[in-house]
N, C-alpha and C. Protein backbone atom coordinates (compact mmCIF):
# COMPACT_ATOMS: atom_id res chain seq x y z
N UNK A 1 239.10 25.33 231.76
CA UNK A 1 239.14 26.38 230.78
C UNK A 1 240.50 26.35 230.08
N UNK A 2 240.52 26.33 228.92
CA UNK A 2 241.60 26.33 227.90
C UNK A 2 242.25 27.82 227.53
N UNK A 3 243.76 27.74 227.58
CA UNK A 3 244.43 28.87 227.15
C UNK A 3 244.86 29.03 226.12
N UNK A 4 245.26 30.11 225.64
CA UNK A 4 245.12 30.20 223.53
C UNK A 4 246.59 29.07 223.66
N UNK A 5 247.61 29.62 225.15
CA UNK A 5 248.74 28.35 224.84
C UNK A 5 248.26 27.31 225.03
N UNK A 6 246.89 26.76 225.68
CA UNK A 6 246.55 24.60 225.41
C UNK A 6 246.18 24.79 224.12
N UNK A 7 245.93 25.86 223.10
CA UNK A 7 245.53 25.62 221.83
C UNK A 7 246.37 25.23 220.62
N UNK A 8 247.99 25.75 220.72
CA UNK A 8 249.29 25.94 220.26
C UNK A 8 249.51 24.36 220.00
N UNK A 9 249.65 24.26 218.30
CA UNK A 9 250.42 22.88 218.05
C UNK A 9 249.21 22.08 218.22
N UNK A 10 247.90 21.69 218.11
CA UNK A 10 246.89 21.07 218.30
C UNK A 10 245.98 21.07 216.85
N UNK A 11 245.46 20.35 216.44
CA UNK A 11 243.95 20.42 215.51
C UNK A 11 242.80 20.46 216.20
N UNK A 12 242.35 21.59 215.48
CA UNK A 12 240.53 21.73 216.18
C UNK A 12 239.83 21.68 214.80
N UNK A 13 238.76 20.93 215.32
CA UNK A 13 237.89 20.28 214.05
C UNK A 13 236.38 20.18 214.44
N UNK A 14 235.75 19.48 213.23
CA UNK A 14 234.38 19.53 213.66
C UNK A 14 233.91 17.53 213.21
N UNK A 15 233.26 17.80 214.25
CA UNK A 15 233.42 15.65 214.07
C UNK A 15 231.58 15.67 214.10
N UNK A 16 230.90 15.39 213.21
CA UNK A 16 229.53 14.78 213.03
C UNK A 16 229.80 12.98 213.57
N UNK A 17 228.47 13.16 214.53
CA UNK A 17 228.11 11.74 215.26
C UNK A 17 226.48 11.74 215.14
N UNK A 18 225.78 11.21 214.34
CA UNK A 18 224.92 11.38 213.81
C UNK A 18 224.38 12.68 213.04
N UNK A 19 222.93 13.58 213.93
CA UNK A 19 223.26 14.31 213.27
C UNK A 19 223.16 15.57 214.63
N UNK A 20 224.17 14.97 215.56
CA UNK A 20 224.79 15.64 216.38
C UNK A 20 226.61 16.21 215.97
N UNK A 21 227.07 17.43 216.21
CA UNK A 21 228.47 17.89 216.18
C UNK A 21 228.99 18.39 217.14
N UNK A 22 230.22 18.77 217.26
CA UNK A 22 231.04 18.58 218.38
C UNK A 22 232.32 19.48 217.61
N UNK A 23 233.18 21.03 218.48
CA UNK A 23 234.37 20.63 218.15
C UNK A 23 235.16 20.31 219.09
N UNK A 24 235.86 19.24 218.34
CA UNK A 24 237.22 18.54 219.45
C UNK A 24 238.50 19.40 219.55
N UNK A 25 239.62 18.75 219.90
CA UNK A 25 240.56 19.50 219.91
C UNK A 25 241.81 18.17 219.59
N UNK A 26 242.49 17.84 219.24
CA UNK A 26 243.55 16.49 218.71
C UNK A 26 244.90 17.52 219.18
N UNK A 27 245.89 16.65 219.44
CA UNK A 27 247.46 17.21 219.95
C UNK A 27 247.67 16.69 218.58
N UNK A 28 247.43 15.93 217.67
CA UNK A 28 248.00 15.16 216.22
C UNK A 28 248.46 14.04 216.28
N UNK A 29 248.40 13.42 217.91
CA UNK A 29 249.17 12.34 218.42
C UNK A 29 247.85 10.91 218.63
N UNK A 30 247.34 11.66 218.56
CA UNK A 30 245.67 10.36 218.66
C UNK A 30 244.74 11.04 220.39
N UNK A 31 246.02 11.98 220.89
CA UNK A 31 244.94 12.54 222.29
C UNK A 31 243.83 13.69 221.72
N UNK A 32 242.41 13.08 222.05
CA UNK A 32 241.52 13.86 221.38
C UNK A 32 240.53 14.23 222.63
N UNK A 33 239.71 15.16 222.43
CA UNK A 33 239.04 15.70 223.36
C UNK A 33 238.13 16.78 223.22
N UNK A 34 236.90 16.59 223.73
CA UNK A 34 235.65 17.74 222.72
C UNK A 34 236.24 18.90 223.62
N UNK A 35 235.93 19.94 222.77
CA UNK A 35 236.20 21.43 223.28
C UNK A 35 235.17 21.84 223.05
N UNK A 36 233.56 21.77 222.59
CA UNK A 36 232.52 22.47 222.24
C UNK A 36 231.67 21.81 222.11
N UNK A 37 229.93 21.56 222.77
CA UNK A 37 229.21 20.41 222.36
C UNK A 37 228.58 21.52 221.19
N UNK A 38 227.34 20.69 220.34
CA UNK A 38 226.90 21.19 219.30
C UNK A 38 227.47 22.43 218.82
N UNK A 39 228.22 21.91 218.44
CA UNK A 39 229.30 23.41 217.45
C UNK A 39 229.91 23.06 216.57
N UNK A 40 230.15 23.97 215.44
CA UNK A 40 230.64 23.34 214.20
C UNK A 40 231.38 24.55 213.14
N UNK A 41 232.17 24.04 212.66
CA UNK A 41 233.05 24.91 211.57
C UNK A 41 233.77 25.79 212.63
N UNK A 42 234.73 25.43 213.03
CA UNK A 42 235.80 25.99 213.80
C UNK A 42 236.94 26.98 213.37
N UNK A 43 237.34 28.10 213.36
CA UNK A 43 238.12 28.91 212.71
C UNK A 43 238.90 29.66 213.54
N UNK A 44 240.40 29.51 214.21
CA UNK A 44 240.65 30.55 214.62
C UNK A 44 241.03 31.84 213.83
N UNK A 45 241.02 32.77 214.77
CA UNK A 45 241.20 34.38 214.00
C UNK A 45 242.13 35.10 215.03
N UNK A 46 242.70 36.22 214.48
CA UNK A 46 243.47 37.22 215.27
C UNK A 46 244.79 36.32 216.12
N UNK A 47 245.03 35.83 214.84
CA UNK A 47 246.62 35.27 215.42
C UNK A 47 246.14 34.50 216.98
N UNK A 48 244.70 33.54 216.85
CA UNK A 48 244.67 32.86 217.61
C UNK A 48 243.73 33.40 219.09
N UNK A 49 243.09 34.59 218.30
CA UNK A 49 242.52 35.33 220.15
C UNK A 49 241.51 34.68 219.81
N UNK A 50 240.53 35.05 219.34
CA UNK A 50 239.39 33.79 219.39
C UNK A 50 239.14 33.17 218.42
N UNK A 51 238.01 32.30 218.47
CA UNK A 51 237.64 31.16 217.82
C UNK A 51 236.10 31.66 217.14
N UNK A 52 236.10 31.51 215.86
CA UNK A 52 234.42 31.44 215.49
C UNK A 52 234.33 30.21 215.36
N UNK A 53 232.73 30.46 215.49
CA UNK A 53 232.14 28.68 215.08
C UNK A 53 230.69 29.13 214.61
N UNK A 54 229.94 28.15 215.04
CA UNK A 54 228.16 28.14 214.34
C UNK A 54 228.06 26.88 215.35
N UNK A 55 227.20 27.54 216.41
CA UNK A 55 226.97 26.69 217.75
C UNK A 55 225.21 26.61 217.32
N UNK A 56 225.01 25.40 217.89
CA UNK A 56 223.25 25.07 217.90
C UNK A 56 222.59 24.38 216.79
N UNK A 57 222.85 24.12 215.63
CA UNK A 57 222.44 23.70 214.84
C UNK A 57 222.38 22.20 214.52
N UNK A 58 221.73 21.36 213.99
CA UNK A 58 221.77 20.25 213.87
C UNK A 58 221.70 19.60 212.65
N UNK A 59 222.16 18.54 212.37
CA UNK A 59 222.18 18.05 210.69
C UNK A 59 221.15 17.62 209.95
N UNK A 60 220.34 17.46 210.89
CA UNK A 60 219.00 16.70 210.18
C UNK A 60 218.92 15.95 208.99
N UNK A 61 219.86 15.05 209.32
CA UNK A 61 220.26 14.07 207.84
C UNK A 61 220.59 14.52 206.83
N UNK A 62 221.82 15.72 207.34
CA UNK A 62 222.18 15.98 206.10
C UNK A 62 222.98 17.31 206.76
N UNK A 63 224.27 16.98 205.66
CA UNK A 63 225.38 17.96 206.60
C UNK A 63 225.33 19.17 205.80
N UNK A 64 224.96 19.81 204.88
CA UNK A 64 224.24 21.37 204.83
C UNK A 64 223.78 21.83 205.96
N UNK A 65 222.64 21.15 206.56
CA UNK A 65 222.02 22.13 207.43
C UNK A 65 222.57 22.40 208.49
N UNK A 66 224.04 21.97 208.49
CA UNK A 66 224.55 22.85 209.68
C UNK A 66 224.70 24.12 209.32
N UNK A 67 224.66 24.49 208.23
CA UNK A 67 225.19 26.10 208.09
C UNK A 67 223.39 26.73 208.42
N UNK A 68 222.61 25.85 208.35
CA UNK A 68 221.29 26.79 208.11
C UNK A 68 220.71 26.54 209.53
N UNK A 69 220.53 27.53 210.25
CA UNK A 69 220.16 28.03 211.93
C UNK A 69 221.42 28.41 212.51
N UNK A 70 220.77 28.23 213.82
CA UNK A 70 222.01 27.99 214.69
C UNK A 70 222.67 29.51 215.21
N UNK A 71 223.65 29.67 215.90
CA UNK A 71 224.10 30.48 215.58
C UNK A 71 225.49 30.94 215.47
N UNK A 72 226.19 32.37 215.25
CA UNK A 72 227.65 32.06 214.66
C UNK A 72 228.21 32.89 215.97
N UNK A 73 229.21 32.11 216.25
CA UNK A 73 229.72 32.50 217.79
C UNK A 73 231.50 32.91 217.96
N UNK A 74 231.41 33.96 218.83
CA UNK A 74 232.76 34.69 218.56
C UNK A 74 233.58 33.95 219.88
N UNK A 75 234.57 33.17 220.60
CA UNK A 75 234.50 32.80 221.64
C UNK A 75 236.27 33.39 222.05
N UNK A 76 236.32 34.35 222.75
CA UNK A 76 237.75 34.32 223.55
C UNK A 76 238.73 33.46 224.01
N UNK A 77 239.52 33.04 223.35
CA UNK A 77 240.30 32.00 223.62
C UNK A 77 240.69 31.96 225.24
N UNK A 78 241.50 33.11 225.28
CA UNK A 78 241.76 33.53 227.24
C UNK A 78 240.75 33.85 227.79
N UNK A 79 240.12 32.86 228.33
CA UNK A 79 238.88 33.01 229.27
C UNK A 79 237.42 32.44 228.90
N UNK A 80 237.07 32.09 227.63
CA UNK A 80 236.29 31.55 227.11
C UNK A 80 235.07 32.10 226.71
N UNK A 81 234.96 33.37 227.36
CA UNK A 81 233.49 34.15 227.20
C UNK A 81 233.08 34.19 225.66
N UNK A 82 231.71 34.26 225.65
CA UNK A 82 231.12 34.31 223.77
C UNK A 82 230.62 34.80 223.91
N UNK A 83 230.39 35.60 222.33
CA UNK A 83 229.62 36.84 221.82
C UNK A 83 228.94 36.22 220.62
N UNK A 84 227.84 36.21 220.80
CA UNK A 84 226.94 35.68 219.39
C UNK A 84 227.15 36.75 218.29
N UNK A 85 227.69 37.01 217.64
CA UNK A 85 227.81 37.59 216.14
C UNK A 85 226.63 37.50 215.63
N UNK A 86 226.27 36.35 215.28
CA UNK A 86 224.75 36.74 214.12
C UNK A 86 223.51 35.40 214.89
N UNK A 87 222.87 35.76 214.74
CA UNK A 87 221.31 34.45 215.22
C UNK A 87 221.22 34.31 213.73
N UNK A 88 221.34 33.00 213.32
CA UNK A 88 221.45 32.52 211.99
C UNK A 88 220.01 31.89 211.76
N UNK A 89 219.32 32.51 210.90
CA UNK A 89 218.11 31.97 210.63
C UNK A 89 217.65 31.54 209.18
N UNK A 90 219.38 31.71 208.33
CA UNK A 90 219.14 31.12 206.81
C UNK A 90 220.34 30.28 206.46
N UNK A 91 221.18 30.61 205.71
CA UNK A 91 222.39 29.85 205.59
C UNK A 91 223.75 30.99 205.75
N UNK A 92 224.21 30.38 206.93
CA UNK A 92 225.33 30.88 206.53
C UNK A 92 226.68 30.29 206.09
N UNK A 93 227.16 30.89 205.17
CA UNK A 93 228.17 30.42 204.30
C UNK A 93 229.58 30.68 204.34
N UNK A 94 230.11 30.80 205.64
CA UNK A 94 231.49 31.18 205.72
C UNK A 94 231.92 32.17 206.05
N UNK A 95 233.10 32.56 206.68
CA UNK A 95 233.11 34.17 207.51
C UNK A 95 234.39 33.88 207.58
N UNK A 96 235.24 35.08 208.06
CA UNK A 96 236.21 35.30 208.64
C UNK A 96 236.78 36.98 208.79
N UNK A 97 237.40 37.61 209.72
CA UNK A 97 237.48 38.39 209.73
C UNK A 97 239.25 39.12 209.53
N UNK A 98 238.78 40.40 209.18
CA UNK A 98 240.19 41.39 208.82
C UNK A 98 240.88 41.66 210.23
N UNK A 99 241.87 41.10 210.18
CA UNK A 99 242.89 41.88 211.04
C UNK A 99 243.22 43.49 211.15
N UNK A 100 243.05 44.10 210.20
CA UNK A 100 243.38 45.43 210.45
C UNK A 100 242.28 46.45 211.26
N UNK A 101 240.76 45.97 211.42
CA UNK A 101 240.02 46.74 212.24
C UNK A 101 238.93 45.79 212.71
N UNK A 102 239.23 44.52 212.59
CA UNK A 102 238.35 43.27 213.17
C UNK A 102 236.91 43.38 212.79
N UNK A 103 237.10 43.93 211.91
CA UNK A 103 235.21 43.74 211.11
C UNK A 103 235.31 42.32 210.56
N UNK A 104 234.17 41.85 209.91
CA UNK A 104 233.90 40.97 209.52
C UNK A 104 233.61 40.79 208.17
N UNK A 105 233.97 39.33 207.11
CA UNK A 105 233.28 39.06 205.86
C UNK A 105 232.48 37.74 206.20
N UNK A 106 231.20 37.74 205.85
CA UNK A 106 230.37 36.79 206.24
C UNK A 106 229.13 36.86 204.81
N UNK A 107 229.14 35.45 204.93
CA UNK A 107 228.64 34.93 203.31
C UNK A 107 227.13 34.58 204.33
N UNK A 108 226.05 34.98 204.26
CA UNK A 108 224.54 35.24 204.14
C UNK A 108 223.62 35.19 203.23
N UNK A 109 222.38 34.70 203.55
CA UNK A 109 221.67 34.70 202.36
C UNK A 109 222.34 34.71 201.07
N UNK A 110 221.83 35.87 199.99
CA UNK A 110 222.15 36.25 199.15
C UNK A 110 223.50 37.04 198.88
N UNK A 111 224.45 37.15 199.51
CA UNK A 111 225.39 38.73 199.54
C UNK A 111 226.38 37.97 200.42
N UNK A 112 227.80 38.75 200.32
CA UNK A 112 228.85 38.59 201.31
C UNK A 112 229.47 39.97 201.69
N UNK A 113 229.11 40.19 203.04
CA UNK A 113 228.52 41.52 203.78
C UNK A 113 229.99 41.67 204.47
N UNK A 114 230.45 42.90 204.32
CA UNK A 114 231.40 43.40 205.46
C UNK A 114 230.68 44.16 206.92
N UNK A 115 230.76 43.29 207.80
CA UNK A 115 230.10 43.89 208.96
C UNK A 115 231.33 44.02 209.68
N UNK A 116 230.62 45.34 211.21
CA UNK A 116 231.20 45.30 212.06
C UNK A 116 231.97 44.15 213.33
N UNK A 117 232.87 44.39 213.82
CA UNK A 117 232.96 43.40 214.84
C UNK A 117 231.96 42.42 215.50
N UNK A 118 231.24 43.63 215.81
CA UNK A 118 229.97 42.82 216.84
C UNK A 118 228.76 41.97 215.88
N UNK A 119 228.70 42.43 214.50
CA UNK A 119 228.21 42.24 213.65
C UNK A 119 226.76 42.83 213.64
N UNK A 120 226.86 43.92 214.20
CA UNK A 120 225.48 44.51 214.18
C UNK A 120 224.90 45.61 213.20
N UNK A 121 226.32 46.28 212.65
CA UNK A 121 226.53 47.33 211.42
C UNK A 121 226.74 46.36 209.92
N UNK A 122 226.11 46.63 209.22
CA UNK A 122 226.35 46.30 207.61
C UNK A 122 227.18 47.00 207.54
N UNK A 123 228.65 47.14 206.79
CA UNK A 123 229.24 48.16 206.23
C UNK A 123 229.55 48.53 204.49
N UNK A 124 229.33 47.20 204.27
CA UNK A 124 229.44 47.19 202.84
C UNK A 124 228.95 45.82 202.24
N UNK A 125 228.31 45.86 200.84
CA UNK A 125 228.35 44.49 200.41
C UNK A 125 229.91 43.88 199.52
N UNK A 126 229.89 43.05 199.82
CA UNK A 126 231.30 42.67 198.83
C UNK A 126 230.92 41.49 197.54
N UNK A 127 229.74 41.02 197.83
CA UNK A 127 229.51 40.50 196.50
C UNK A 127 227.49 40.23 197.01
N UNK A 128 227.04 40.53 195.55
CA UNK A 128 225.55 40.41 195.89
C UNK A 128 225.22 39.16 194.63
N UNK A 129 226.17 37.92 194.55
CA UNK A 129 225.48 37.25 193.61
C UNK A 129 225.43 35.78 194.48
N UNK A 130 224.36 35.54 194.13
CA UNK A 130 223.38 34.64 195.59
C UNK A 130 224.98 33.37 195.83
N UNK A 131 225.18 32.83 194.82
CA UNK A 131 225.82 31.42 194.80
C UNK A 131 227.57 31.74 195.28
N UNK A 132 228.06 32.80 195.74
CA UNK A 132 229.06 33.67 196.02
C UNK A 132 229.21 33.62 197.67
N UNK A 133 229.68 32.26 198.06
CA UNK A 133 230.33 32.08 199.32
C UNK A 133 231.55 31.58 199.76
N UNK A 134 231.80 31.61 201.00
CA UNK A 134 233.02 31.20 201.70
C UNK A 134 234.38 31.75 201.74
N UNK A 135 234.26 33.22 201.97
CA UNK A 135 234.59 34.26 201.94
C UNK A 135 236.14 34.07 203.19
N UNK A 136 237.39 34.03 202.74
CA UNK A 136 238.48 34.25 203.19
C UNK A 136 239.52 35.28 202.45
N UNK A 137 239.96 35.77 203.71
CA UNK A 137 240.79 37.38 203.86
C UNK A 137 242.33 36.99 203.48
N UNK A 138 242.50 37.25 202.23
CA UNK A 138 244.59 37.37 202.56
C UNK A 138 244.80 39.05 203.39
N UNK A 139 244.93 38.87 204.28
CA UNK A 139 245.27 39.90 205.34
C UNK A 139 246.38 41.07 205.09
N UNK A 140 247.29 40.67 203.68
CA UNK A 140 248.36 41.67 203.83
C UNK A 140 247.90 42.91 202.72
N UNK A 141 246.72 42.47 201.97
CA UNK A 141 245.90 43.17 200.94
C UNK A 141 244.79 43.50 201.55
N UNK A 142 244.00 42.45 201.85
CA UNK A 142 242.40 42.33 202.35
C UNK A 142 241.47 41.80 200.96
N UNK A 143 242.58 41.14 200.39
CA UNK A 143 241.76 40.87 198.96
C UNK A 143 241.00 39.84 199.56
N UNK A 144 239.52 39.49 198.81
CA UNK A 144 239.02 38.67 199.64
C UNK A 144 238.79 37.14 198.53
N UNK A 145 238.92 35.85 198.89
CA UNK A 145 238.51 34.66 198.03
C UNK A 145 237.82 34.06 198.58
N UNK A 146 236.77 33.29 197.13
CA UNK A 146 235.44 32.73 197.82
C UNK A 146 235.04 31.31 197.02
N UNK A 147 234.15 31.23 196.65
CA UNK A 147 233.86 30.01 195.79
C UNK A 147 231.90 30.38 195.74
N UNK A 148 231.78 30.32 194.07
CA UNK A 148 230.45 30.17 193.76
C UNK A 148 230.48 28.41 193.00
N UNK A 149 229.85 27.57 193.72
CA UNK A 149 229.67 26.17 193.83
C UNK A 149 228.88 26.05 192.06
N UNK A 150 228.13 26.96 191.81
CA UNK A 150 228.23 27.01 189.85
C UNK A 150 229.21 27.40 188.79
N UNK A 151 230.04 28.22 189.59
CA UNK A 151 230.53 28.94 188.44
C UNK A 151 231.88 28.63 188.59
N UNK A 152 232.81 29.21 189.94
CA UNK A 152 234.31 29.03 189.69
C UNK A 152 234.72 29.46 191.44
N UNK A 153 235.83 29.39 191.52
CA UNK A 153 236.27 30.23 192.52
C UNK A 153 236.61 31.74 192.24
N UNK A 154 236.99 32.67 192.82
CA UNK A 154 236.49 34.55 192.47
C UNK A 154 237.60 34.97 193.63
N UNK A 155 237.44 36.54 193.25
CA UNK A 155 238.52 37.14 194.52
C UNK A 155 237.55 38.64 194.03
N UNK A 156 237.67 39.27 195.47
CA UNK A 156 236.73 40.28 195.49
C UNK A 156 237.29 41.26 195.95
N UNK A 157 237.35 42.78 196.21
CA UNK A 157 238.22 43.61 196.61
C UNK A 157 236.83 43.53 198.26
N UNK A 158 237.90 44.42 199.23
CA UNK A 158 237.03 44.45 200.27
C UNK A 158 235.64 45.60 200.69
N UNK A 159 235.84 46.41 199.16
CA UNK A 159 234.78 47.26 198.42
C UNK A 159 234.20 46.63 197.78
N UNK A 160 234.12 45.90 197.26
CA UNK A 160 233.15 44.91 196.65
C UNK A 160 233.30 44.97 195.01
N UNK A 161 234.39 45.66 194.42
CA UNK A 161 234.84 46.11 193.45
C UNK A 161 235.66 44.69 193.12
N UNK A 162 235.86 44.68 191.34
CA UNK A 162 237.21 44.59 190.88
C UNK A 162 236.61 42.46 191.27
N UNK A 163 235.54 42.13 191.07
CA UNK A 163 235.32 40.90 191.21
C UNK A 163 235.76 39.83 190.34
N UNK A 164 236.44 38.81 189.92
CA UNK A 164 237.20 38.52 189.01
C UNK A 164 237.10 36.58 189.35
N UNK A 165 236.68 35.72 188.68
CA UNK A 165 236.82 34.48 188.39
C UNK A 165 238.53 34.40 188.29
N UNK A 166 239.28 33.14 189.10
CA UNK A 166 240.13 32.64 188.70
C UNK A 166 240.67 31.88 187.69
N UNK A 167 241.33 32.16 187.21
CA UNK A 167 241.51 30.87 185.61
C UNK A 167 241.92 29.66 186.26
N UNK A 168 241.32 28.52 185.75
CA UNK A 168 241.86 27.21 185.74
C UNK A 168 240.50 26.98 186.64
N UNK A 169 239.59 27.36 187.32
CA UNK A 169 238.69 27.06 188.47
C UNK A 169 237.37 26.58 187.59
N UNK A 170 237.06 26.01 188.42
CA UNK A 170 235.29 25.65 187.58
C UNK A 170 234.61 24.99 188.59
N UNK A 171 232.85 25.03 188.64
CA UNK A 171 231.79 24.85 188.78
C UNK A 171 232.37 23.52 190.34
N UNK A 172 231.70 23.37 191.06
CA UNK A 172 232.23 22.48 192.61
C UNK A 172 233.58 22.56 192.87
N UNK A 173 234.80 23.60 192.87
CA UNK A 173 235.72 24.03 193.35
C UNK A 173 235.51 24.86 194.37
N UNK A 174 235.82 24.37 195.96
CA UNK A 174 234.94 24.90 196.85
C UNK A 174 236.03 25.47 197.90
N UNK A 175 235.66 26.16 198.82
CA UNK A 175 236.43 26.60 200.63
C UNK A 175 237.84 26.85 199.77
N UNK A 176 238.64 28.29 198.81
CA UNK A 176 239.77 28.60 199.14
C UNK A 176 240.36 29.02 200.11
N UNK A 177 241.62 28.76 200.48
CA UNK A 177 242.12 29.37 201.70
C UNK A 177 243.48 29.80 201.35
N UNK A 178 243.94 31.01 201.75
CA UNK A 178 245.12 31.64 201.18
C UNK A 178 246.22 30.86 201.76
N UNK A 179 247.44 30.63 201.14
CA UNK A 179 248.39 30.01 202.05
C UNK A 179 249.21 31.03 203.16
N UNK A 180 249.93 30.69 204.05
CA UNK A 180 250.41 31.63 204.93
C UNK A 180 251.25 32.90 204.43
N UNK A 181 251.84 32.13 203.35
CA UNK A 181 252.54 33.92 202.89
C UNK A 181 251.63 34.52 201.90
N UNK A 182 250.47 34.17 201.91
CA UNK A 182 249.32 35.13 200.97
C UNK A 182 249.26 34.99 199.40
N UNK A 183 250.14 33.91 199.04
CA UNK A 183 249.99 34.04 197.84
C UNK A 183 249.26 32.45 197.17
């Protein structure tokens, strides 16, 4: 069992071997080593307490369908225990959650939903336009950025207000991620 410190200074990734996945874990030095069988899209959260992923799913010739089944898994770094968050039975499109009360933004079907922790409460929608995924938190606002794979990349308030295309972005500009000082 791995401690959030064997996690410190390491890459965790997701490695397709047919249309089987795996996440590993790399020191950056070439020592590599699976940390997860069939699991995929690896994210830590909460300054490192656990790990989401999307465990169970398979590629079926073709690396989309990992987001579609499967399911999306909350895993405790100290101690390893998991909490299934959602039984994924369409596509899911990216998640990550707020530090300030550990709810969740998670890109679903049609909509990118602020749920509860456990993910069992809807609390809000934050965007209801179908092609509007991959939903990441700058944490010192909660402004949220995403990418619609037609149109542009976007930033969304965590009310779902105030939705706004980036300038300079266009149509397959995909997965933003805020840099560490949020800007």
């Amino acid at each position: 069992m791995m401690s959030a410190q064997d996690y410190q200074d390491h890459l965790i990734y997701s490695r397709m071997e047919g249309d089987h996945a795996s996440i590993r874990i790399n020191d950056g030095l070439g020592m590599d080593a699976m940390l997860l069988d069939t699991a995929t899209i690896p994210q830590l959260v909460m300054n490192g307490r656990y790990l989401l992923y999307i465990k169970g799913s398979l590629a079926n010739g073709w690396f989309g369908n990992l987001l579609n089944s499967g399911q999306w898994v909350r895993r405790t770094v100290n101690g390893g225990s998991e909490f299934v968050l959602f039984n994924n039975n369409d596509f899911l499109v990216g998640y990550d959650l707020f530090e300030s009360d550990s709810t969740s933004a998670v890109s679903y079907g049609c909509n990118i939903y602020n749920n509860s922790f456990d993910n069992a409460t809807v609390l809000g929608t934050m965007s209801g336009i179908c092609d509007d995924d991959g939903p990441r938190i700058r944490q010192s606002d909660e402004l949220v950025v995403g990418h619609n794979v037609f149109a542009s990349l976007f930033t969304v308030q965590r009310d779902g207000t105030g939705r706004m295309a980036i300038p300079n972005t266009t149509s397959f500009d995909t997965w933003p991620v805020w840099s560490p000082d949020g800007e």
